[in-house]
Protein backbone atom coordinates (compact mmCIF):
# COMPACT_ATOMS: atom_id res chain seq x y z
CA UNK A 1 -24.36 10.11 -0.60
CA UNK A 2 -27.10 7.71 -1.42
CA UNK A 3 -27.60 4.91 -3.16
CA UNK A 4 -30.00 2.96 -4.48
CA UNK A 5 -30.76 -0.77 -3.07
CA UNK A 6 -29.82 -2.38 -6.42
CA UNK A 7 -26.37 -0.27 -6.41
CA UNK A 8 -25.38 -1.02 -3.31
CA UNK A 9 -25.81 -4.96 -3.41
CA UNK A 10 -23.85 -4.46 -7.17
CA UNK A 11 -20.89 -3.09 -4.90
CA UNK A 12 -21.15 -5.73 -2.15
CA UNK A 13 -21.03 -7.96 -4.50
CA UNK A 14 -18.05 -6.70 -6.58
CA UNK A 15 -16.83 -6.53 -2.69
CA UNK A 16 -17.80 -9.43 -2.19
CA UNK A 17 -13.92 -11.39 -0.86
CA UNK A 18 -14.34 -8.24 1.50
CA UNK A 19 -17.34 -8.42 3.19
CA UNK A 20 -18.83 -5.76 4.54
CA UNK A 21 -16.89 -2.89 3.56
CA UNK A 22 -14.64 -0.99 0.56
CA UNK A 23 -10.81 -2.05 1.26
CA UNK A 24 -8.24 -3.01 3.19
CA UNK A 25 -5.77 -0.90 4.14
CA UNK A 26 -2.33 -2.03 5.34
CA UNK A 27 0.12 0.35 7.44
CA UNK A 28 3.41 -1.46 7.62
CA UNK A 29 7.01 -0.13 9.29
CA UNK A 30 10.32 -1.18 9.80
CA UNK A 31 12.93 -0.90 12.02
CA UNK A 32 16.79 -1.38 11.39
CA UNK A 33 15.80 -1.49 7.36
CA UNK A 34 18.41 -1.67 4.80
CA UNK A 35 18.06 -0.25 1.29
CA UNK A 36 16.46 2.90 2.95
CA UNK A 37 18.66 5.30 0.65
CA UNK A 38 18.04 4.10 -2.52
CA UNK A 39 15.89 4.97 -5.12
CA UNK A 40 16.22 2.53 -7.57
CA UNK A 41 15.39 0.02 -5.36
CA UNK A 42 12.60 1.51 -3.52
CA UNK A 43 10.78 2.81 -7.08
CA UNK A 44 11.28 -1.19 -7.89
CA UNK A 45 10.29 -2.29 -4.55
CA UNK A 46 6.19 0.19 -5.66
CA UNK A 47 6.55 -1.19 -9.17
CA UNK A 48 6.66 -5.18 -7.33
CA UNK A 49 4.35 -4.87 -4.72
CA UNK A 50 1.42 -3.31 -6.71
CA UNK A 51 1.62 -6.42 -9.42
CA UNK A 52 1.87 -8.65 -6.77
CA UNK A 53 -1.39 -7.68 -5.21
CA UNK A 54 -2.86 -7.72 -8.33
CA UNK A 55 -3.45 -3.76 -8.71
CA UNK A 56 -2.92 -1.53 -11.48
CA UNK A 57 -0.03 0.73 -11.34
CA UNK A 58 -1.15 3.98 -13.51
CA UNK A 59 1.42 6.40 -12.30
CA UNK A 60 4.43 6.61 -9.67
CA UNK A 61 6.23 9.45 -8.05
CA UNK A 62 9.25 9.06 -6.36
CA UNK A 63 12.06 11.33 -4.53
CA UNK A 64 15.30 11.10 -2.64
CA UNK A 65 16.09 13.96 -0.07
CA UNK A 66 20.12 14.88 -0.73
CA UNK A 67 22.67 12.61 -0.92
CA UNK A 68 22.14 10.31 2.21
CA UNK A 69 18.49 11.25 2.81
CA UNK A 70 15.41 9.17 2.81
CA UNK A 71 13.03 8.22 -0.04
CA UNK A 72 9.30 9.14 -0.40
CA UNK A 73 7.34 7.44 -3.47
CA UNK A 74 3.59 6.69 -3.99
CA UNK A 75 2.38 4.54 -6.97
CA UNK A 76 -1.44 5.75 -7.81
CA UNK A 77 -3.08 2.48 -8.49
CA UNK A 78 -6.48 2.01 -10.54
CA UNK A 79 -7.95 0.35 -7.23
CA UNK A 80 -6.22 3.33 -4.36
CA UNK A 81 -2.55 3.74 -4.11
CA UNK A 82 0.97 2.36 -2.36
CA UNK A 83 3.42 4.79 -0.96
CA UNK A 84 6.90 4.59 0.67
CA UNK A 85 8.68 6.77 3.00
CA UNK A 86 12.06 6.28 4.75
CA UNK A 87 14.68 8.06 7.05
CA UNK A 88 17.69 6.86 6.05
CA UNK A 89 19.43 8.25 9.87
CA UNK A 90 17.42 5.94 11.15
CA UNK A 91 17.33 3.17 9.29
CA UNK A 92 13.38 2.88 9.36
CA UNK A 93 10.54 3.16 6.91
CA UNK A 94 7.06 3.17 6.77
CA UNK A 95 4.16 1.64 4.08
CA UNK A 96 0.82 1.66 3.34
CA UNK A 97 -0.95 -0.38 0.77
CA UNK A 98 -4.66 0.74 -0.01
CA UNK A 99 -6.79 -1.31 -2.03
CA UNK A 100 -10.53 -2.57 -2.68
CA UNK A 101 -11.45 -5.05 -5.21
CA UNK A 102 -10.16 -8.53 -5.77
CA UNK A 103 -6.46 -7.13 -4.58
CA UNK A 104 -4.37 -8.71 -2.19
CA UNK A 105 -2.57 -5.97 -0.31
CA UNK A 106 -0.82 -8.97 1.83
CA UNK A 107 1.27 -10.30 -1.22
CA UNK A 108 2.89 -6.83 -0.78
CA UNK A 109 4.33 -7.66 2.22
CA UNK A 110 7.01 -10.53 0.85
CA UNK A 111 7.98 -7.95 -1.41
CA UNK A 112 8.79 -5.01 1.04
CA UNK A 113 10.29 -7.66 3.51
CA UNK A 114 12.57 -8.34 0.91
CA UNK A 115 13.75 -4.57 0.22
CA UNK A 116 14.16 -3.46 4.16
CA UNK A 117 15.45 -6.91 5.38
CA UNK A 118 14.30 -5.46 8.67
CA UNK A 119 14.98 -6.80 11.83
CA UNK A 120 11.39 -5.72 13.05
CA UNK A 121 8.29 -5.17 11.13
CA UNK A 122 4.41 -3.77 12.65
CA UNK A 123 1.61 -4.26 10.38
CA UNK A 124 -1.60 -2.60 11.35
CA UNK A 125 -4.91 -3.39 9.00
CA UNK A 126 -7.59 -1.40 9.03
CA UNK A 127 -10.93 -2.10 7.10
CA UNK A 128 -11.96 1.11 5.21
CA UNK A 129 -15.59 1.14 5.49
CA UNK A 130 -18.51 1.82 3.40
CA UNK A 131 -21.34 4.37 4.84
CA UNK A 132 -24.76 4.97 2.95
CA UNK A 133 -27.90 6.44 4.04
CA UNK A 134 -31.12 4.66 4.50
């Protein structure tokens, strides 16, 4: 894809907070969670974190797998998307916030902390980069 000179420094600068690149992408997971069965909570749980990072929730899709099973949901979000997925057995979930923008996909965390009440939690950031052709 290319892009002009003037249309790329319009993106860094609506990018600007970011520096050199689109968005940040959080992967977090938790061990010994609690809450990992229930869907009401978890679809609240999507519907908190995404206001709290200052995204735009436009849709959200969740499911529960049988009686004791897991959750998956993913709220599609004007600026990328959120998702949950647990395994109830196991008492462990994973996250992953995707945004660009102004959005803050660390004041998600407070809010998923809250829903697992984990004993241990590994976030992993990675900085989803921008590539254009000279």
């Amino acid at each position: 894809m290319e892009m002009s000179e003037l249309g790329l420094k319009a993106l860094m600068q609506t990018n600007a907070s970011h520096g050199e690149w689109a968005g940040l992408h959080l992967l977090i997971d938790f061990w010994d969670a609690d809450n990992t069965d229930s869907l009401e909570l978890c679809s609240a749980a999507l519907r908190d974190a995404a206001e709290a990072c200052g995204s735009t929730l436009l849709d959200l899709s969740i499911r529960k797998y049988g009686e004791l099973g897991g959750v998956s949901g993913v709220g599609l979000l004007a600026e990328s998307h959120i998702s949950i997925h647990t395994w109830s057995e196991y008492r462990r979930a994973s996250c992953d916030v995707y945004v660009c923008g102004q959005c803050d996909p660390y004041m998600c965390v407070p809010v998923l902390k809250k829903l697992f009440n984990a004993d241990r939690m590994k976030l992993t950031e990675i900085k989803r980069m921008l590539e254009f052709k000279a």
